[in-house]
C-alpha atoms as a PDB file:
ATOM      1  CA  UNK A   1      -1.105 -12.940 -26.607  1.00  0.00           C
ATOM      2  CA  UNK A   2       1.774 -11.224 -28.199  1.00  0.00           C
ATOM      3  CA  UNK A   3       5.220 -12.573 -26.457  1.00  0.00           C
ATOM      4  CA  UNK A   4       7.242  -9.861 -26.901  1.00  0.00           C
ATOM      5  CA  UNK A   5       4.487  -7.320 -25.749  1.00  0.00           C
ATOM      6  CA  UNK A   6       4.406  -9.690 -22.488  1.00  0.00           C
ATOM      7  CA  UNK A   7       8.059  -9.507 -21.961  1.00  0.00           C
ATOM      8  CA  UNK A   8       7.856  -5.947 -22.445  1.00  0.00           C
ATOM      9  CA  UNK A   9       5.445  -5.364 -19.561  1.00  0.00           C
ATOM     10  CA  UNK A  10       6.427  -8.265 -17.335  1.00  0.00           C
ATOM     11  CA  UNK A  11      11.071  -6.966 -16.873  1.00  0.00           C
ATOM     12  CA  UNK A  12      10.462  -3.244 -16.452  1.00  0.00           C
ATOM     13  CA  UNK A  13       7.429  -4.380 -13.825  1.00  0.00           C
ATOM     14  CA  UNK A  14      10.094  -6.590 -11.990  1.00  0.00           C
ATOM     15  CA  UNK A  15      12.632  -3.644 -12.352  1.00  0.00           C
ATOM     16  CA  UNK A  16      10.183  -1.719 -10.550  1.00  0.00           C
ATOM     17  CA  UNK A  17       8.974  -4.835  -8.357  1.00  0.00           C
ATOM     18  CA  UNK A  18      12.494  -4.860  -7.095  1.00  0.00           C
ATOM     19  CA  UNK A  19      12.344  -1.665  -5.539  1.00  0.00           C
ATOM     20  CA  UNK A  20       8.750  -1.971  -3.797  1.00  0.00           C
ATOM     21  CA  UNK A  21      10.189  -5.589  -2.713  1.00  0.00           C
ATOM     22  CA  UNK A  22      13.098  -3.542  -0.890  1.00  0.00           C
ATOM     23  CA  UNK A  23      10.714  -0.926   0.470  1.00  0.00           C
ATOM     24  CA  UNK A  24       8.363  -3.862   2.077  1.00  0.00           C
ATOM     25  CA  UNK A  25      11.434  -5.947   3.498  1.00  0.00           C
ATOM     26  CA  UNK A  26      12.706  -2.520   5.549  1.00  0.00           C
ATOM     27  CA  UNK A  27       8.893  -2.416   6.654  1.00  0.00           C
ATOM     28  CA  UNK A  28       8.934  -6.148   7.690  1.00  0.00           C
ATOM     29  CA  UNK A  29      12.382  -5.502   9.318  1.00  0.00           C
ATOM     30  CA  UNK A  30      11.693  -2.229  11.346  1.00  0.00           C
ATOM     31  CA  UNK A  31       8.097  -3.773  12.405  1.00  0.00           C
ATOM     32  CA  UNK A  32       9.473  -7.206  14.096  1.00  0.00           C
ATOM     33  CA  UNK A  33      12.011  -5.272  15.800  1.00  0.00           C
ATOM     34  CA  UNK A  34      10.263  -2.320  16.910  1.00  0.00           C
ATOM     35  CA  UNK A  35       6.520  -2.900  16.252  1.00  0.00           C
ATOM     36  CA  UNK A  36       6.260  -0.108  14.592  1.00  0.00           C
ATOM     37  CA  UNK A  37       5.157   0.547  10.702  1.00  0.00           C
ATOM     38  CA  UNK A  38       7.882   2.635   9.519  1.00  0.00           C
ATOM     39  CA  UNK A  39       5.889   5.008   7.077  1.00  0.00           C
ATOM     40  CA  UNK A  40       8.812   6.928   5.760  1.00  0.00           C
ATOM     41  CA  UNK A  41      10.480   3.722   4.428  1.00  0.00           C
ATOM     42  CA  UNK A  42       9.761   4.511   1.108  1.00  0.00           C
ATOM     43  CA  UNK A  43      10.901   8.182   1.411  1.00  0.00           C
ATOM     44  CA  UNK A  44      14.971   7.001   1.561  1.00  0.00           C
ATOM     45  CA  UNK A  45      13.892   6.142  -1.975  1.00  0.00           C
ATOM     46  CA  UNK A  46      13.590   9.279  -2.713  1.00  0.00           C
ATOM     47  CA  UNK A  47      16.255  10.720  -0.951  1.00  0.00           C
ATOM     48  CA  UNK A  48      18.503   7.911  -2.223  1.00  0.00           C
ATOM     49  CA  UNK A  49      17.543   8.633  -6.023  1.00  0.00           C
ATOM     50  CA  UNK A  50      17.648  12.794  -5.223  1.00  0.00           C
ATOM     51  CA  UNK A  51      21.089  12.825  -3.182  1.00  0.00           C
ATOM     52  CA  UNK A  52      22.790  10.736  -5.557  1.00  0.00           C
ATOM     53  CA  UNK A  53      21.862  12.993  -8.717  1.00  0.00           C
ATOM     54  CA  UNK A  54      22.844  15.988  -6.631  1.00  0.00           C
ATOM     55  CA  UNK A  55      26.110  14.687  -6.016  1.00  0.00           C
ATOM     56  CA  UNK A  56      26.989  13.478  -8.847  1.00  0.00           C
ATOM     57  CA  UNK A  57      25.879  17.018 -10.863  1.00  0.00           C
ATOM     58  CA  UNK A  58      28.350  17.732  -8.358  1.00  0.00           C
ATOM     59  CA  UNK A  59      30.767  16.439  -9.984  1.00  0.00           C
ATOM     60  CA  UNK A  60      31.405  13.314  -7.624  1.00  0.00           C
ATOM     61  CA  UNK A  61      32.237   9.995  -9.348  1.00  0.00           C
ATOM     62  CA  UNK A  62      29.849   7.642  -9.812  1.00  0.00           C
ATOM     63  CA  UNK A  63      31.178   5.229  -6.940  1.00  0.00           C
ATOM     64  CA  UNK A  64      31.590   8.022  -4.129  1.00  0.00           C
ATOM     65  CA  UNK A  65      27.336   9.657  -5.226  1.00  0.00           C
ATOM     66  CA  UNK A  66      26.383   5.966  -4.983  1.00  0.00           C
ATOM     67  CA  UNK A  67      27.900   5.474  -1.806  1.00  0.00           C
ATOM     68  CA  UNK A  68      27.345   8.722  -0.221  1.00  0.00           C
ATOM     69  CA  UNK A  69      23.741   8.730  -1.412  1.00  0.00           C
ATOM     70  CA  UNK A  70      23.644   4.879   0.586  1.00  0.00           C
ATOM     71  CA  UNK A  71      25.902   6.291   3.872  1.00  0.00           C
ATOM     72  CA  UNK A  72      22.951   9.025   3.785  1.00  0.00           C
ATOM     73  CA  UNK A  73      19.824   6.821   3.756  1.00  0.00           C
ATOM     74  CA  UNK A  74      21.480   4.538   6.480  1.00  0.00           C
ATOM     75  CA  UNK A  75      22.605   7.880   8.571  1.00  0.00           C
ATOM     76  CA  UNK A  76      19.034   9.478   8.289  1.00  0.00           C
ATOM     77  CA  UNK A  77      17.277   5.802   9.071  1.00  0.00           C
ATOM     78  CA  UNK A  78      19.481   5.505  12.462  1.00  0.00           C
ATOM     79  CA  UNK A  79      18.800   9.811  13.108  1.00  0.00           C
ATOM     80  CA  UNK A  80      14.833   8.871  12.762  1.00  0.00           C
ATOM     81  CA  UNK A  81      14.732   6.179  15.397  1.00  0.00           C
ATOM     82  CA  UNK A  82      17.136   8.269  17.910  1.00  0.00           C
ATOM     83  CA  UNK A  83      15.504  11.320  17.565  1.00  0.00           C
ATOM     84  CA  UNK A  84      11.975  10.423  17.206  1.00  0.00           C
ATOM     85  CA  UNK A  85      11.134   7.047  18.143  1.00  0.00           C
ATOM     86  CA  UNK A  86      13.287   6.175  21.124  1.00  0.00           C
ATOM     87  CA  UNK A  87      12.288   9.121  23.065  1.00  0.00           C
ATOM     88  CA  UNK A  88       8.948   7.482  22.645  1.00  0.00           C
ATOM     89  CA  UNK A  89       9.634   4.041  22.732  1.00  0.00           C
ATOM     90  CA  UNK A  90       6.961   2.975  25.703  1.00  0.00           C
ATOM     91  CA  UNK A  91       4.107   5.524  24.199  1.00  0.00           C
ATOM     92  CA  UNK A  92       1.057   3.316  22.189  1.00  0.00           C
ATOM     93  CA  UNK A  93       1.924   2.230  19.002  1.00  0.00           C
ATOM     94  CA  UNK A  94      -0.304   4.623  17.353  1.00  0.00           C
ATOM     95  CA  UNK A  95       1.332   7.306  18.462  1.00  0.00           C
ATOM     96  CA  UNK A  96       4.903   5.939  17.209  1.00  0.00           C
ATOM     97  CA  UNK A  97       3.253   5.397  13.849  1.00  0.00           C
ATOM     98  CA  UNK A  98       1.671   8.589  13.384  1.00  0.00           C
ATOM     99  CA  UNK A  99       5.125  10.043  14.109  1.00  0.00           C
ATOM    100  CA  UNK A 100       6.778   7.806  11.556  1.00  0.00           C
ATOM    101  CA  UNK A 101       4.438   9.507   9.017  1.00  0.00           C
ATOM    102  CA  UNK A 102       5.034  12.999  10.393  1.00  0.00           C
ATOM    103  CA  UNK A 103       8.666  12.222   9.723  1.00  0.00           C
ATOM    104  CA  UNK A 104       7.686  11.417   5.941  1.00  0.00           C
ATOM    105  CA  UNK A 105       6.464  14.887   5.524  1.00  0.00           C
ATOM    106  CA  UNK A 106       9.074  16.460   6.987  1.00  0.00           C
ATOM    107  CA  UNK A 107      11.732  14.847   5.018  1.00  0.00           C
ATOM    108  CA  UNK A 108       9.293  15.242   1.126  1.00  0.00           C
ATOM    109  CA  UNK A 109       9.730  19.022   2.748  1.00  0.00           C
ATOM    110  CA  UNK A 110      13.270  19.481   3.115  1.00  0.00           C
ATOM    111  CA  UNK A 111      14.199  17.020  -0.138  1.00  0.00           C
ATOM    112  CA  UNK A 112      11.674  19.875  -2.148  1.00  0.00           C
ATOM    113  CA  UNK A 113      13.510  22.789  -0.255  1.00  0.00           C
ATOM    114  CA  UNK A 114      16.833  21.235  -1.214  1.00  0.00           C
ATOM    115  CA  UNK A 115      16.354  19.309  -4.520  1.00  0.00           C
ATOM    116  CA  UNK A 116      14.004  21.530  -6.047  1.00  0.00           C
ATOM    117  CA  UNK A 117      10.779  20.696  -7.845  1.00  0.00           C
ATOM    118  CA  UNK A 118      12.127  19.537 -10.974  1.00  0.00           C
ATOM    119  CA  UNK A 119      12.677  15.838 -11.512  1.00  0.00           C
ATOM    120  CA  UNK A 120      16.604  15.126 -11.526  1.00  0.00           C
ATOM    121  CA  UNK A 121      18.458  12.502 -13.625  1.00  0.00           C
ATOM    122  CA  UNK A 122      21.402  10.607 -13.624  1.00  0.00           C
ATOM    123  CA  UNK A 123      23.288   8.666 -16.854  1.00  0.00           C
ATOM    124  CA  UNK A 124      23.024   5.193 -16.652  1.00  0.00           C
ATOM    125  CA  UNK A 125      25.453   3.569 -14.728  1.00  0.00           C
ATOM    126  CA  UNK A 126      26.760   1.477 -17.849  1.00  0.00           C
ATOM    127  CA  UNK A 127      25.807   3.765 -20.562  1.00  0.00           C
ATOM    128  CA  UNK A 128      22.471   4.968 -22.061  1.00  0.00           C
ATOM    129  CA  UNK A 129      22.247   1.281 -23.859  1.00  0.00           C
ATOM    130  CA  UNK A 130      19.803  -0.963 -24.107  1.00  0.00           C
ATOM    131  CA  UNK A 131      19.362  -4.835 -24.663  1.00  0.00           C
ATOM    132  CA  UNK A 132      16.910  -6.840 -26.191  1.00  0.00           C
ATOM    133  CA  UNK A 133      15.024  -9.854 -24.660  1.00  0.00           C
ATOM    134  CA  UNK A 134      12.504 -12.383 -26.461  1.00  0.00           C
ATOM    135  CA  UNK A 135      11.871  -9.256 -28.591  1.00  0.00           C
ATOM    136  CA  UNK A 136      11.819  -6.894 -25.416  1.00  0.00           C
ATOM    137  CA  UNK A 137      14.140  -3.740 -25.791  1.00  0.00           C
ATOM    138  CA  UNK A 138      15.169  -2.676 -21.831  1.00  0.00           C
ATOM    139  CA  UNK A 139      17.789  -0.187 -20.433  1.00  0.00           C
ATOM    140  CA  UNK A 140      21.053  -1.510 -19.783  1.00  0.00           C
ATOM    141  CA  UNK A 141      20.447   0.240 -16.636  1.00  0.00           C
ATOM    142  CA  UNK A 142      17.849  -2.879 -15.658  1.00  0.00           C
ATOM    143  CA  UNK A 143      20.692  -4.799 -14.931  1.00  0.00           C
ATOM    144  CA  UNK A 144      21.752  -2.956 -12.461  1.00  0.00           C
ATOM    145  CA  UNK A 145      18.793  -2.918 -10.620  1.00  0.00           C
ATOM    146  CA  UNK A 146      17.508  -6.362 -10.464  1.00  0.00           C
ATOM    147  CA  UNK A 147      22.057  -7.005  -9.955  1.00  0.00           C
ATOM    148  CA  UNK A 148      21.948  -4.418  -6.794  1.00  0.00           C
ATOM    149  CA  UNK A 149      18.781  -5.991  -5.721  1.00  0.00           C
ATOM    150  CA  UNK A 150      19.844  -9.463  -5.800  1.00  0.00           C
ATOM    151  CA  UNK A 151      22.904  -8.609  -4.158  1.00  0.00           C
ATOM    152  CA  UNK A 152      20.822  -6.540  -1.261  1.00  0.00           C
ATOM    153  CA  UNK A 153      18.453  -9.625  -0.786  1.00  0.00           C
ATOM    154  CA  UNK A 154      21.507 -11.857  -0.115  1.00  0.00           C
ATOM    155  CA  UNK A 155      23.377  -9.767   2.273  1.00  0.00           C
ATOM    156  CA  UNK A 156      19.478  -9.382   4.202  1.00  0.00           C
ATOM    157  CA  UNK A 157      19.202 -13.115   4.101  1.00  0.00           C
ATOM    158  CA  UNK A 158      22.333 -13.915   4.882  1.00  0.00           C
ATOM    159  CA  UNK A 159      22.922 -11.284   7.813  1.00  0.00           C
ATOM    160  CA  UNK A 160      19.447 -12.909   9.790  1.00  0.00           C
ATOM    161  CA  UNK A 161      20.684 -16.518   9.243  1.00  0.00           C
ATOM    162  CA  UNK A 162      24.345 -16.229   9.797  1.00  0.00           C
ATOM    163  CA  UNK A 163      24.891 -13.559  12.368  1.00  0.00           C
ATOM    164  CA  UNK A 164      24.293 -13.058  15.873  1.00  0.00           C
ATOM    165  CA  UNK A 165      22.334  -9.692  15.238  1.00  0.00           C
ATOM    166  CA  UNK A 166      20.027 -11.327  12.906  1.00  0.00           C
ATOM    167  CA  UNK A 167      19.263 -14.388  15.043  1.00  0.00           C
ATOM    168  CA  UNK A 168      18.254 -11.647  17.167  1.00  0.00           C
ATOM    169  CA  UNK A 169      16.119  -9.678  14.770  1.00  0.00           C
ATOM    170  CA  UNK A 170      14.140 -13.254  14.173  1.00  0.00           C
ATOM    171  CA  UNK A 171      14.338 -13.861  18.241  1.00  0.00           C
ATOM    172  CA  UNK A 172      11.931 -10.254  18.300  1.00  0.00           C
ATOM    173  CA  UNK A 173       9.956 -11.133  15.250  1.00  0.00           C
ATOM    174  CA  UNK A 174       8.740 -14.229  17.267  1.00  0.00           C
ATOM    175  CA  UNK A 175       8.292 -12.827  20.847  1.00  0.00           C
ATOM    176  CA  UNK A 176       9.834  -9.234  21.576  1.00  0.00           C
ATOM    177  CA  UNK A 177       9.381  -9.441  25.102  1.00  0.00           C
ATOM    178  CA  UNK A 178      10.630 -12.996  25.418  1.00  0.00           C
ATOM    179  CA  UNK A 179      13.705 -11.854  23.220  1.00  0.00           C
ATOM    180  CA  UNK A 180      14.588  -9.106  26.161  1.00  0.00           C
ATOM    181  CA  UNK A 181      14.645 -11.180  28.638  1.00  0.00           C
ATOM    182  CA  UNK A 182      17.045 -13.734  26.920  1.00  0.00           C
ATOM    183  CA  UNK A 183      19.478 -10.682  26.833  1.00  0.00           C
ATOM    184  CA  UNK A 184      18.690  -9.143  23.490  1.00  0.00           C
ATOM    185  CA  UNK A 185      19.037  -5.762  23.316  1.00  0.00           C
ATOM    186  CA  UNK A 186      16.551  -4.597  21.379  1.00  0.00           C
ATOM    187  CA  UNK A 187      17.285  -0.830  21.464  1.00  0.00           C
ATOM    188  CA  UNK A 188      20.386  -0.943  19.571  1.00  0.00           C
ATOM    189  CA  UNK A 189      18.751  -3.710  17.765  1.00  0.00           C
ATOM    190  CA  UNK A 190      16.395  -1.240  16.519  1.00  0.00           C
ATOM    191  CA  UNK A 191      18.869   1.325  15.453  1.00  0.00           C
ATOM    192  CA  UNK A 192      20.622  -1.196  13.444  1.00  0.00           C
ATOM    193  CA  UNK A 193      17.794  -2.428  11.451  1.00  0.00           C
ATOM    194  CA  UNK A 194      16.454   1.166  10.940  1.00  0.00           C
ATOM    195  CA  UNK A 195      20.135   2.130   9.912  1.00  0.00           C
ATOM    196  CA  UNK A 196      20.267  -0.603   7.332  1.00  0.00           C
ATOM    197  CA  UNK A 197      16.474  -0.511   6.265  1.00  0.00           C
ATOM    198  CA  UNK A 198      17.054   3.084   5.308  1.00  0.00           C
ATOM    199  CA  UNK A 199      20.510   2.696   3.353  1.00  0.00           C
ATOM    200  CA  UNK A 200      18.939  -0.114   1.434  1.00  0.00           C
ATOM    201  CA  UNK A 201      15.819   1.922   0.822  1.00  0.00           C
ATOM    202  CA  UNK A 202      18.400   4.603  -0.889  1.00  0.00           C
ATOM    203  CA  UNK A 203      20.408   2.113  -2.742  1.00  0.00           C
ATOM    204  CA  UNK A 204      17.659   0.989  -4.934  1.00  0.00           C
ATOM    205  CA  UNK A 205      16.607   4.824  -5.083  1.00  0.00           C
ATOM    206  CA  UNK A 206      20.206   5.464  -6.407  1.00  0.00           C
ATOM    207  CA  UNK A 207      20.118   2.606  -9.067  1.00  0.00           C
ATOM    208  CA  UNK A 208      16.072   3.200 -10.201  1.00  0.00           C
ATOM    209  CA  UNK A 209      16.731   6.663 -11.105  1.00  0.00           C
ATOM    210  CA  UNK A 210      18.762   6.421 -14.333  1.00  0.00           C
ATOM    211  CA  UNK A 211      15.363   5.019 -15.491  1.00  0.00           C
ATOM    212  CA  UNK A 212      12.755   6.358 -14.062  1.00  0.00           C
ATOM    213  CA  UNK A 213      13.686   9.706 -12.317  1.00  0.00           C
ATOM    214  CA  UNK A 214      14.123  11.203  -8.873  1.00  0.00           C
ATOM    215  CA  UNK A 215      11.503  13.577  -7.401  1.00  0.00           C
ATOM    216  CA  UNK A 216      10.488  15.074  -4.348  1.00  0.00           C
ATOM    217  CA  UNK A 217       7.436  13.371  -3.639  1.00  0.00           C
ATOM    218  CA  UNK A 218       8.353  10.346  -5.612  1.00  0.00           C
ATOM    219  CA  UNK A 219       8.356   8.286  -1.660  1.00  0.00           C
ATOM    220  CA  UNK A 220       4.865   8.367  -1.319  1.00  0.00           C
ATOM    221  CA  UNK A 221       4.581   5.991  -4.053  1.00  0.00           C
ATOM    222  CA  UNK A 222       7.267   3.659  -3.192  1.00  0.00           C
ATOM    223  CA  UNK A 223       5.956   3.573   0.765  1.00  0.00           C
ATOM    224  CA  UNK A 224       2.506   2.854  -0.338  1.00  0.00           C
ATOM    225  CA  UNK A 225       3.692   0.090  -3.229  1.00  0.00           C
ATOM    226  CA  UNK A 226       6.009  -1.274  -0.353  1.00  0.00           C
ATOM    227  CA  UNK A 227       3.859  -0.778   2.411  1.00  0.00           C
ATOM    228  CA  UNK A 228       1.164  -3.380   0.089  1.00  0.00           C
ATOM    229  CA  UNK A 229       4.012  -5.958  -0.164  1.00  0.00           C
ATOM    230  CA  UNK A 230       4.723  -6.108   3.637  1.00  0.00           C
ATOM    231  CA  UNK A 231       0.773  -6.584   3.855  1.00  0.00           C
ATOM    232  CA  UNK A 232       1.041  -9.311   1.817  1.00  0.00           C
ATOM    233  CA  UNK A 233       3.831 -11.129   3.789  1.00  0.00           C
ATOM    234  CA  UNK A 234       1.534 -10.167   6.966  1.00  0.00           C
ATOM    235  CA  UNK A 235       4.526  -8.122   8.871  1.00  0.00           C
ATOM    236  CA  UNK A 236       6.102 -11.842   9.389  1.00  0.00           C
ATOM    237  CA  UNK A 237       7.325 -13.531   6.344  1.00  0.00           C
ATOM    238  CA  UNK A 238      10.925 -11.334   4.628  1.00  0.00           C
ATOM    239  CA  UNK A 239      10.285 -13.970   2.125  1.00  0.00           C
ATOM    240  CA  UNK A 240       7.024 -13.516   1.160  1.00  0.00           C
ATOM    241  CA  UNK A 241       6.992  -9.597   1.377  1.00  0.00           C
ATOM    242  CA  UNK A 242       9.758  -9.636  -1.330  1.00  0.00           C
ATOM    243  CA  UNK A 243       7.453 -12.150  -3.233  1.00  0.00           C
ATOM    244  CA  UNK A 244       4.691  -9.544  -2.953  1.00  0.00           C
ATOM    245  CA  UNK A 245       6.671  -6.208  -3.513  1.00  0.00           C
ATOM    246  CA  UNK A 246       7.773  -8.319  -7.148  1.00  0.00           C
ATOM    247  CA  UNK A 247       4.401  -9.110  -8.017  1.00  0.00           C
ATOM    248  CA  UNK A 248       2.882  -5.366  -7.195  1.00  0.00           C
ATOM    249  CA  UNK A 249       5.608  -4.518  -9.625  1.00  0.00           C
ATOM    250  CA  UNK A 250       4.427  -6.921 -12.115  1.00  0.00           C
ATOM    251  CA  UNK A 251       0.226  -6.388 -11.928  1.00  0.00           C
ATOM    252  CA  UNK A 252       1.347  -2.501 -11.925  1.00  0.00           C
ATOM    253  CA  UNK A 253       3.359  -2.891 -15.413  1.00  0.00           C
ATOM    254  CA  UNK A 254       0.169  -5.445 -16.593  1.00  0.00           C
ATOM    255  CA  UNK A 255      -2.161  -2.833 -15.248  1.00  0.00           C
ATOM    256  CA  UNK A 256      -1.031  -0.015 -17.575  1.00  0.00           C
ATOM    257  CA  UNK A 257      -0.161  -1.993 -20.565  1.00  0.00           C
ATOM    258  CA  UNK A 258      -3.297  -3.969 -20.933  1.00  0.00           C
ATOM    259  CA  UNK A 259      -5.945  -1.717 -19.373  1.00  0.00           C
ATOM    260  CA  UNK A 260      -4.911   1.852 -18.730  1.00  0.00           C
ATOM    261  CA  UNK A 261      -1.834   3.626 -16.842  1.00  0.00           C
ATOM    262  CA  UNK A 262      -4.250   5.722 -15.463  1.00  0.00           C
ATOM    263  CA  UNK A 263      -6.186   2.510 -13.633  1.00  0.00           C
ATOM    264  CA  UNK A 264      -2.835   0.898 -12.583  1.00  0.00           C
ATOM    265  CA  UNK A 265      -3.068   2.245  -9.066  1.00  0.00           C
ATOM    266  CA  UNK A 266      -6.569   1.654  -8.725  1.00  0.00           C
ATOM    267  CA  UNK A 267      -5.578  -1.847  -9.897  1.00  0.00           C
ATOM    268  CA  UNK A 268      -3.092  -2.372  -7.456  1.00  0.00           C
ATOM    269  CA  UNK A 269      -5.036  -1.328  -4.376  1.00  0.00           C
ATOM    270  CA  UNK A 270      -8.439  -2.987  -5.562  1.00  0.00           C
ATOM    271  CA  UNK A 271      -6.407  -6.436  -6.024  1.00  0.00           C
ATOM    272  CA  UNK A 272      -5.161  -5.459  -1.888  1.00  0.00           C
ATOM    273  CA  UNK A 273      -8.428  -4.659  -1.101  1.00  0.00           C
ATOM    274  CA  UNK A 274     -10.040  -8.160  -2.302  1.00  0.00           C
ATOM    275  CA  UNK A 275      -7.011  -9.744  -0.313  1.00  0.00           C
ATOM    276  CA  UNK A 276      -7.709  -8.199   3.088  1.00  0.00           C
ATOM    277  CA  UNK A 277     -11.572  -9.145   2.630  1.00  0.00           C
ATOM    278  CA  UNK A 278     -10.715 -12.668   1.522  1.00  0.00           C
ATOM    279  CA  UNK A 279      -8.257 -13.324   4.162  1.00  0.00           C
ATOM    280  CA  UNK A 280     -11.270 -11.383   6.751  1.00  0.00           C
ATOM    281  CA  UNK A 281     -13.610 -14.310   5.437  1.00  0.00           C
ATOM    282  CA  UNK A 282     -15.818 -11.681   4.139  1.00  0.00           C
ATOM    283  CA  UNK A 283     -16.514 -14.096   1.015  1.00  0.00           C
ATOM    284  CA  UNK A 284     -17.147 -17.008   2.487  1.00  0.00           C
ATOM    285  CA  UNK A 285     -19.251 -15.589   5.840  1.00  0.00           C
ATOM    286  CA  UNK A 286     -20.711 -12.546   4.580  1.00  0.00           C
ATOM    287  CA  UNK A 287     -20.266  -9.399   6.166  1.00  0.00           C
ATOM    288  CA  UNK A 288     -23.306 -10.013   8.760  1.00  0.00           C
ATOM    289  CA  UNK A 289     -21.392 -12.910  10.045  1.00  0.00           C
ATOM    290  CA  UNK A 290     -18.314 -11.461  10.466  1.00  0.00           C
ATOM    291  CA  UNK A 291     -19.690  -8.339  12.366  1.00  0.00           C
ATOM    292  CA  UNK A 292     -21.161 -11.098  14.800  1.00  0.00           C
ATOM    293  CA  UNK A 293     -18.064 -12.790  15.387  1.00  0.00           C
END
C-alpha cells in the first residue's frame, strides 16, 4: 500500500469526518434533552456554509460572515424548537420527529429560494495554499477545520462537565423525568441545546465550504452522515458519536479512493446496516430466532 496515497484519502476523510462528527453530537445533544431526533441538524450545515458565502459576496469581512453565519444557525436552532416543537412538546414522539423533518424541507426550500441553485464559494480563510503531509498535498483551509472543530469539541465537553446547564443536559440524558423533578428545567434546557446544536452545525458549514462548496441541498448529506454517527454512539455516548461521525468520514474518503466514489454511499450505509444486524444478534441467532424472541 502506497503511503502517501493513504494519507491522501485518510486527512481530507477526517476533514470531512469532522463535520459529520459535529452533525451527530447536535443529534446526541437535542435527543437526551428532548427525545427527539432532530432531522434538520445537518441542514444548519448548509445554511451555515450558504449564509456565510452570501455575506461575505456581500462584502462583509471575513470575521463578521463567520460570525453572522454562526449567530444565524444558533438563532434558527432556538426559532425551530419555539415554533415547532414546544407547541408540541407532550404529542408522541413520532409526531415531533416527523415535524423535525418537515422543518428540513422547509428550510432546503427557502435556502434554494434565497441562495439560488448554483453552488457558492468562499476563499480560504488563510489563502488558497496548500501543505504537504507524508507526501499528501491538502488545503491550507484543512486546518481550519479540524482547528474550529477541535476548538467546538472542547467548549461541548467542557460546557457538560463544568457548568450547571450541562450537568443538567447529562441529568436528562440519564432519566428526563427524574431530572424534572430534581428542578431541572428542561424547556429552556431544550432551547439552549437546540440554540447551540444549530450554531455549531453552521460553524463547521462556514469553515467546510472553502473546500468543498455550499449548496442548497448539500444538508441532506450531512444529516444522514451525522445522523449514522449518533447511531453509532446509540443516542447516549457524545464521545463515541464523535468517534463515529470521524470514522464515516474516513471509510467515505477509503470508499471512493479504493473502490469507486460512486459506491462510497452505498459503502457507508451497508457498513451501518451490518452494525444494526450485528448489534440485533441477527448473526449469531438467525433471523428465525430473533422474530421469536
Amino acid at each position: 500500500m502506497d503511503l502517501s496515497v493513504f494519507v491522501q484519502l485518510l486527512l481530507p476523510g477526517l476533514t470531512t469526518g469532522c463535520v459529520y462528527a459535529l452533525v451527530a453530537l447536535g443529534f446526541v445533544l437535542c435527543a437526551n434533552v428532548s427525545g427527539v431526533v432532530n432531522f434538520a441538524q445537518g441542514e444548519y450545515v448548509m445554511l451555515g456554509g450558504v449564509i456565510g458565502a452570501s455575506l461575505l459576496a456581500q462584502g462583509m469581512p471575513l470575521a463578521a460572515a463567520i460570525a453572522g453565519a454562526t449567530a444565524a444557525g444558533a438563532l434558527l436552532g432556538a426559532l425551530q424548537e419555539r415554533l415547532t416543537l414546544a407547541p408540541v412538546r407532550a404529542a408522541p414522539d413520532f409526531i415531533q420527529i416527523t415535524i423535525t423533518l418537515g422543518v428540513a424541507v422547509v428550510l432546503r426550500g427557502v435556502a434554494l429560494i434565497a441562495f439560488g441553485k448554483d453552488p457558492l464559494s468562499m476563499p480560504g480563510f488563510s489563502g488558497d495554499g496548500v501543505f504537504e503531509v507524508a507526501g499528501a498535498v491538502l488545503p491550507v483551509q484543512s486546518l481550519w477545520v479540524w482547528g474550529a472543530s477541535a476548538a467546538l469539541l472542547a467548549a461541548v465537553f467542557l460546557f457538560l462537565m463544568h457548568s450547571d446547564a450541562g450537568r443538567a443536559v447529562r441529568a436528562c440524558a440519564i432519566n428526563r423525568q427524574a431530572a424534572r423533578l430534581m428542578g431541572v428545567d428542561a424547556e429552556r434546557l431544550t432551547l439552549l441545546v437546540f440554540a447551540l446544536a444549530g450554531a455549531s452545525a453552521a460553524l463547521a458549514g462556514v469553515v467546510v465550504t472553502p473546500i468543498v462548496l455550499a449548496n442548497w441541498d448539500a444538508g441532506i448529506a450531512y444529516g444522514l452522515k451525522g445522523f449514522v454517527g449518533a447511531i453509532l454512539g446509540n443516542f447516549r455516548s457524545p464521545v463515541v458519536a464523535l468517534a463515529g461521525g470521524l470514522g464515516i468520514g474516513v471509510l467515505e474518503s477509503f470508499a471512493a479512493g479504493y473502490v469507486s466514489s460512486g459506491y462510497k454511499d452505498a459503502i457507508v450505509y451497508g457498513v451501518l446496516l451490518a452494525y444494526l444486524l450485528a448489534r440485533g444478534g441477527v448473526f449469531v441467532f438467525g433471523r428465525a430466532a430473533l422474530l421469536s424472541r
